[in-house]
Protein backbone atom coordinates (compact mmCIF):
# COMPACT_ATOMS: atom_id res chain seq x y z
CA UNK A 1 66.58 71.40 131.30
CA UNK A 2 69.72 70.04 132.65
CA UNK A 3 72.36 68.31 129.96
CA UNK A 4 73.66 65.41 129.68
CA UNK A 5 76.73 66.37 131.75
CA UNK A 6 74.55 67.93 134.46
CA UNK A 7 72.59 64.84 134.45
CA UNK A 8 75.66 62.63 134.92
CA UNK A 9 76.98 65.12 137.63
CA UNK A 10 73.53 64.73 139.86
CA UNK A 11 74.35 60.98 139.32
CA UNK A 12 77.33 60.68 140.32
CA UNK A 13 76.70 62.51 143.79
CA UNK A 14 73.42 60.59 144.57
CA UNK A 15 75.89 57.54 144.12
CA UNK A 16 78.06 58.62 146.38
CA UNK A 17 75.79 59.64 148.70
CA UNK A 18 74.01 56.28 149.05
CA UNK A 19 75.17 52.65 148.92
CA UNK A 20 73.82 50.51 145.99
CA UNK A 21 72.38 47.10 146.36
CA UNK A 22 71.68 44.18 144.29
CA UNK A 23 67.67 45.38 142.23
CA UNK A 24 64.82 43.49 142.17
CA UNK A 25 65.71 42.41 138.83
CA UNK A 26 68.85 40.66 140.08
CA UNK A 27 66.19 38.85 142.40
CA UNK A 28 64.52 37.26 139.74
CA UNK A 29 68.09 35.73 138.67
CA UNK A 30 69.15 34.68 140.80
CA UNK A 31 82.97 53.88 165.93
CA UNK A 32 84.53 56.47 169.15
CA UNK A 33 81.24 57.70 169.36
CA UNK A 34 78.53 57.55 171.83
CA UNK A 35 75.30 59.21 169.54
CA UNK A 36 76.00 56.28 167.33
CA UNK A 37 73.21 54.23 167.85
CA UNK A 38 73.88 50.25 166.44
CA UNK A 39 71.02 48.48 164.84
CA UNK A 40 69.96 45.53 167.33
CA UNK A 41 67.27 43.66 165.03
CA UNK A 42 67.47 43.36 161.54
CA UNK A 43 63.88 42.88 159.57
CA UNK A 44 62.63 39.28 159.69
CA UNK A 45 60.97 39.66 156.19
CA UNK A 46 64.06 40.67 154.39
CA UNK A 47 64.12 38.75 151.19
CA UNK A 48 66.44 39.12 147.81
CA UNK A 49 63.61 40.01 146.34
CA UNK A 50 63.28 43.34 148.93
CA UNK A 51 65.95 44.95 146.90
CA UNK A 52 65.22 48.22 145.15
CA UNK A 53 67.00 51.24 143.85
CA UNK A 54 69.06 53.98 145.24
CA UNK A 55 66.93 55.95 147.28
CA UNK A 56 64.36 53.26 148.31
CA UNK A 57 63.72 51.54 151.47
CA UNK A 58 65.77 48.64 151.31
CA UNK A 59 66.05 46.14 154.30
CA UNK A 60 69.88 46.24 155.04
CA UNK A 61 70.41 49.73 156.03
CA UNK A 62 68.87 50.77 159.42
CA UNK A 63 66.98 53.90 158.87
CA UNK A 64 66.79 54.44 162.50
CA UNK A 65 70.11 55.63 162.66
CA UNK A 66 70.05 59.14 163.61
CA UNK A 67 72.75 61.94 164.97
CA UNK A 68 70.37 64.34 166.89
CA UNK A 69 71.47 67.65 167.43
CA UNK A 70 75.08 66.67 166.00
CA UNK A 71 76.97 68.24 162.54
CA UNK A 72 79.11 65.35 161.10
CA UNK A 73 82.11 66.15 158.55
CA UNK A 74 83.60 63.38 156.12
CA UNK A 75 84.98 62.44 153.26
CA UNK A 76 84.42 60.10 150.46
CA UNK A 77 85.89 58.54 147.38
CA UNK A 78 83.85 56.66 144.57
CA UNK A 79 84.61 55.91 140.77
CA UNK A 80 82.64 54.27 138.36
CA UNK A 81 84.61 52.51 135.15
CA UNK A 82 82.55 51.10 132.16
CA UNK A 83 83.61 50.71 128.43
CA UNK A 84 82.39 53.53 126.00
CA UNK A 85 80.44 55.16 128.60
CA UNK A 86 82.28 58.23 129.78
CA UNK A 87 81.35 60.81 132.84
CA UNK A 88 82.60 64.07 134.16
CA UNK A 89 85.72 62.09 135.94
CA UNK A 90 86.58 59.91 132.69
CA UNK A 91 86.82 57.15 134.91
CA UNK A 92 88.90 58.65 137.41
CA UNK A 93 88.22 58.64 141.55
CA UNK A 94 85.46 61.83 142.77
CA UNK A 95 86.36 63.01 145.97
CA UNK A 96 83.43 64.58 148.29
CA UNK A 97 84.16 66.46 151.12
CA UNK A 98 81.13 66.56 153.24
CA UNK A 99 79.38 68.62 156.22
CA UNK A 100 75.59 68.09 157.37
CA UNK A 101 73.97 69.27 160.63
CA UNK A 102 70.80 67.43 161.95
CA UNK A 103 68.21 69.02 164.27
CA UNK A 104 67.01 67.72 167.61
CA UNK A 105 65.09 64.73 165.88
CA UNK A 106 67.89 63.74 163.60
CA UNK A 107 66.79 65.34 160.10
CA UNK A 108 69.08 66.77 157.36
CA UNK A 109 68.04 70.60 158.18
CA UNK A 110 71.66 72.03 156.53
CA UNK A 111 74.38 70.15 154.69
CA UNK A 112 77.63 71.07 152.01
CA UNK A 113 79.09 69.01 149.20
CA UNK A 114 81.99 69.81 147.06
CA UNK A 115 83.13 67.05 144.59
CA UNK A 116 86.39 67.46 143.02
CA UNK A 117 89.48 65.10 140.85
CA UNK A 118 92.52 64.40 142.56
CA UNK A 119 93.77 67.38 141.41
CA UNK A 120 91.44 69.70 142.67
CA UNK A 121 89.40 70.03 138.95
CA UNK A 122 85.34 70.94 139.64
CA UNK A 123 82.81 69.14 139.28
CA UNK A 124 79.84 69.74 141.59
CA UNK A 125 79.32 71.71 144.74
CA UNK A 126 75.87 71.63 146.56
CA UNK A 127 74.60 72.99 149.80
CA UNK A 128 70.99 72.85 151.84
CA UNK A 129 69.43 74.53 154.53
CA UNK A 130 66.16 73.72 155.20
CA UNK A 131 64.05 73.40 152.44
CA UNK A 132 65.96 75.49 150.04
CA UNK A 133 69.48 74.25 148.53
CA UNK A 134 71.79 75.22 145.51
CA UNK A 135 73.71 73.03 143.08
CA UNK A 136 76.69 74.82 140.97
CA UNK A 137 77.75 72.75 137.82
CA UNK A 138 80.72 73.22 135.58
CA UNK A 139 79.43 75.96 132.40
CA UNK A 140 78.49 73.33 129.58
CA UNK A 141 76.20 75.04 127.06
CA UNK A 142 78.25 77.36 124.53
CA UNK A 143 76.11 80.63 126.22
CA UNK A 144 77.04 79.99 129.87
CA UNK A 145 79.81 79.40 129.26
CA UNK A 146 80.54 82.96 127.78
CA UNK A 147 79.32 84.06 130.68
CA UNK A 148 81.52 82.37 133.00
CA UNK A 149 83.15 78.91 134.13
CA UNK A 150 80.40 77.74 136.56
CA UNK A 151 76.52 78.32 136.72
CA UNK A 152 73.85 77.56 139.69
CA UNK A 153 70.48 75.84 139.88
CA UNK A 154 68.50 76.74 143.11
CA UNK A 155 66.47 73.85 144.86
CA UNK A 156 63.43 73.10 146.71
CA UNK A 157 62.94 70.02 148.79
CA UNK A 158 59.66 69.20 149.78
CA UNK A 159 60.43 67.79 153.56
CA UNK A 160 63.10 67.17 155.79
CA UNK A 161 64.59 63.56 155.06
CA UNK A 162 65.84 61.36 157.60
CA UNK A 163 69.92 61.24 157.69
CA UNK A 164 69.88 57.48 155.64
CA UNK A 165 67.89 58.62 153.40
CA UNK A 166 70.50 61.63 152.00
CA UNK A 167 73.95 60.88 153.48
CA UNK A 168 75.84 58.49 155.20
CA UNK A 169 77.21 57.16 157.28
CA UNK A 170 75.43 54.17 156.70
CA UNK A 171 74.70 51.08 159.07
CA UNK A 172 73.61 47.47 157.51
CA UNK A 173 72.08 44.75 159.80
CA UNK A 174 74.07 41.44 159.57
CA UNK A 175 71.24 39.34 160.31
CA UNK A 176 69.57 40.90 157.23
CA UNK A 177 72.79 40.54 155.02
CA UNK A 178 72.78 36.86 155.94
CA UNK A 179 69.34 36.08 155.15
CA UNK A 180 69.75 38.23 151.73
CA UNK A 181 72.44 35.66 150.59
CA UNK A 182 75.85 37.76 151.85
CA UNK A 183 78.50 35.92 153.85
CA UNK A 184 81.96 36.97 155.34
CA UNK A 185 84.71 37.12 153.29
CA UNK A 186 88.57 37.98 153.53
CA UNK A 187 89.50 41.23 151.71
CA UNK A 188 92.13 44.03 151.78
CA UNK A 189 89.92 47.22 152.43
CA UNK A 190 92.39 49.30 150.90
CA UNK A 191 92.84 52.88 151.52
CA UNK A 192 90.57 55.37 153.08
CA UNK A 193 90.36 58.88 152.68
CA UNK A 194 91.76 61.44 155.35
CA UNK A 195 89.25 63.95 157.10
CA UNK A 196 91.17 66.78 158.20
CA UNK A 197 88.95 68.93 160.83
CA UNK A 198 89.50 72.88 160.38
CA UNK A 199 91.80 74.88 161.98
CA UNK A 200 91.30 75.30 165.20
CA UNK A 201 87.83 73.09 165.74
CA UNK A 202 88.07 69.63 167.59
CA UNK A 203 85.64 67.30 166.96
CA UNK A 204 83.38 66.04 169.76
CA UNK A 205 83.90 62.47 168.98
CA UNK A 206 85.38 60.39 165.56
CA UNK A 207 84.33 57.40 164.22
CA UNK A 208 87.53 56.00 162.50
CA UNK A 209 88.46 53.79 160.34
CA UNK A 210 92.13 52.20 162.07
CA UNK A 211 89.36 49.13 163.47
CA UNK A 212 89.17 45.57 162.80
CA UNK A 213 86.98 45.62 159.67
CA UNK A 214 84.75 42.70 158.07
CA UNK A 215 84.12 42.20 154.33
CA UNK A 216 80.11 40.65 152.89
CA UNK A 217 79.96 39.29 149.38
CA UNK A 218 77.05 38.25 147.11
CA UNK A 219 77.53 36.80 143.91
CA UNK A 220 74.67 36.63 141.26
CA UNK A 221 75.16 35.35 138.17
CA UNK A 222 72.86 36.15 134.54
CA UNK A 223 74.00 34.67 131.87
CA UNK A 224 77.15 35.43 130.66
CA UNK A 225 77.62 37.77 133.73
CA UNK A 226 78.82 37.94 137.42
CA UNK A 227 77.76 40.55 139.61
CA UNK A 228 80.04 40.70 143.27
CA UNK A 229 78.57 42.93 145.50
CA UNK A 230 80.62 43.86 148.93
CA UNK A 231 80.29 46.13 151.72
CA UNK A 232 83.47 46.57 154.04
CA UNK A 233 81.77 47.70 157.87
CA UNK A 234 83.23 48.06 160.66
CA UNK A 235 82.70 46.48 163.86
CA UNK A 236 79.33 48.22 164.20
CA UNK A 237 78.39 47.62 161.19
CA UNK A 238 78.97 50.87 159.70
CA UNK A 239 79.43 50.72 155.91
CA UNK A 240 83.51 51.62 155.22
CA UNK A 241 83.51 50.54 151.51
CA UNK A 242 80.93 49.77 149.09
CA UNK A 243 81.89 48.06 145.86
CA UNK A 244 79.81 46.48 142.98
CA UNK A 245 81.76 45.24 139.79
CA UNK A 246 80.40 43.15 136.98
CA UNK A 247 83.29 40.68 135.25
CA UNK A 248 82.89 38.56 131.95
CA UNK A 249 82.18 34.64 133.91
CA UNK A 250 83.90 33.35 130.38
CA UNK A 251 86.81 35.90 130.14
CA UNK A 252 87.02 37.30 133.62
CA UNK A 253 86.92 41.13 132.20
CA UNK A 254 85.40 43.95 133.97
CA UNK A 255 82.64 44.68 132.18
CA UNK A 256 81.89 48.01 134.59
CA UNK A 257 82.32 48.85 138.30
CA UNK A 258 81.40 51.01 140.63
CA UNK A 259 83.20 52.31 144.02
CA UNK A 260 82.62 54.04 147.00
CA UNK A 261 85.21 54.58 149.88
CA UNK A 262 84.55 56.78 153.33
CA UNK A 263 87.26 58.31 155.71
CA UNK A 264 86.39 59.04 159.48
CA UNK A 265 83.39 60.90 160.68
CA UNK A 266 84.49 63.42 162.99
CA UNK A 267 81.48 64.60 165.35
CA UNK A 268 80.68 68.45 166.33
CA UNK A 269 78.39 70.25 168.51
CA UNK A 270 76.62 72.43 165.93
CA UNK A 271 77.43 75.45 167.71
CA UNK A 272 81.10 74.62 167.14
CA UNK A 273 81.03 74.78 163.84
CA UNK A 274 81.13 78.21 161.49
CA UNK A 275 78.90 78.91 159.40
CA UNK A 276 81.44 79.31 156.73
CA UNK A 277 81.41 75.36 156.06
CA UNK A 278 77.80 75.59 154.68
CA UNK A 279 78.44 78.13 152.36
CA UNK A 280 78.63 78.06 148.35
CA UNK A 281 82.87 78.02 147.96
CA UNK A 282 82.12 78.29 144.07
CA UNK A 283 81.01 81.66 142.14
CA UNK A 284 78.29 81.22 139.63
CA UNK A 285 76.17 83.85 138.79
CA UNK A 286 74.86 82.37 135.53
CA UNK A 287 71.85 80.32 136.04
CA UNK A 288 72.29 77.07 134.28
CA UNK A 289 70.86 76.71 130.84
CA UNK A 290 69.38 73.35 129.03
């Protein structure tokens, strides 16, 4: 069994790994690069109601989207802040630096995560190929940790996923943002992370961030609260930033938030890249305990 912390940990990557939209019960109330491929039509059923959780189909991201015999490299920021709830970060940003390859018909087939602090402190490092993949945590249990700092949880996955349905980058439709309630607003992005390729490899292609960006809000009110939900894309639509905070309508405090920021995608032929990028960077010979 995985603890509380471990639980927390898996959270806090499949956040980062996938935008979050408005659910279903929020209904009720109320780039450089060629191989990108640009969503045309956005679904004429969308409706708020359409919403679901992370990891569902939802009608603003265009699972079509695919990188076909590409490896992409990126990194990400995200931070989530609510009152007397705490997480491995205390509040603080998670940085992700990120490499997945897809195969000839655009599937996840090999990818690395390692989530850090600012200051370089552990918390999560995962990597896939194929069907098999391995997830080190930080020792929590009084018996691993005797044993050593870190321990390891092997994987299996049951298919090959399409690329939106594990990692971004993301695309969202406009037409379906506008008929889901979002408009245009002005914001200040803010900063983006850096993505710094490895010595001596040049990426194929980047998608960067120095563009003209646009900002969609949705506001939903229930009861005494205000949910603002915004994505920051790029001219393509490509999600930048994707930020959800919930404020007090009668005091205007934060009542929690939740953040996620992405740097430039730099593009590789797979054959370009070493194999040393896929591998575990953390030792862990401990298998996790409950």
């Amino acid at each position: 069994m995985f603890s509380s912390a471990m639980v927390v940990a898996i959270a806090v990557l499949v956040t980062l790994m996938r935008p979050v939209g408005p659910s279903a019960a929020d209904a009720d109330e109320g780039g450089a690069s060629s191989v990108l491929t640009v969503p045309q039509v956005a679904p004429a059923t969308a409706t708020w109601e359409s919403f679901g959780p992370p990891g569902s189909s939802v009608p603003w991201i265009d699972d079509s989207v695919a990188f076909p015999g590409r490896t992409l490299q990126y990194s990400a920021v995200t931070w989530f802040r609510q009152p007397g709830v705490d997480d491995p970060a205390h509040g603080e940003p998670v940085y992700a630096e990120v490499w997945v390859e897809f195969d000839a018909q655009g599937q996840v087939v090999r990818s690395h995560v390692l989530i850090t602090l600012a200051d370089g402190t552990f918390i999560q490092e995962s990597t896939r190929a194929g069907y098999e993949g391995t997830i080190v945590f930080p020792a929590t249990d009084s018996a691993t940790t005797e044993a050593g700092r870190y321990c390891v949880r092997e994987m299996t996955f049951p298919d090959l996923e399409k690329p939106s349905s594990v990692l971004p980058p993301f695309l969202v439709a406009p037409d379906a943002l506008a008929a889901l309630g979002f408009a245009q607003v002005a914001a200040e992005p803010g900063a983006f992370p850096a993505t710094s390729p490895p010595p001596g490899l040049e990426p194929l292609a980047v998608l960067t961030n120095d563009i003209a960006m646009v900002t969609w809000e949705r506001r939903i009110t229930q009861g005494s609260e205000e949910t603002i939900y915004r994505f920051t894309t790029d001219p393509d639509m490509r999600v930048l930033r994707d930020d959800v905070v919930t404020i007090d309508v009668s005091t205007g405090e934060i009542i929690r938030e939740r953040h996620m920021v992405e740097g430039p995608v730099n593009v590789y032929l797979p054959e370009a890249v070493p194999a040393a990028v896929f591998a575990v960077q953390t030792e862990a010979e401990v298998v996790c305990g409950g």
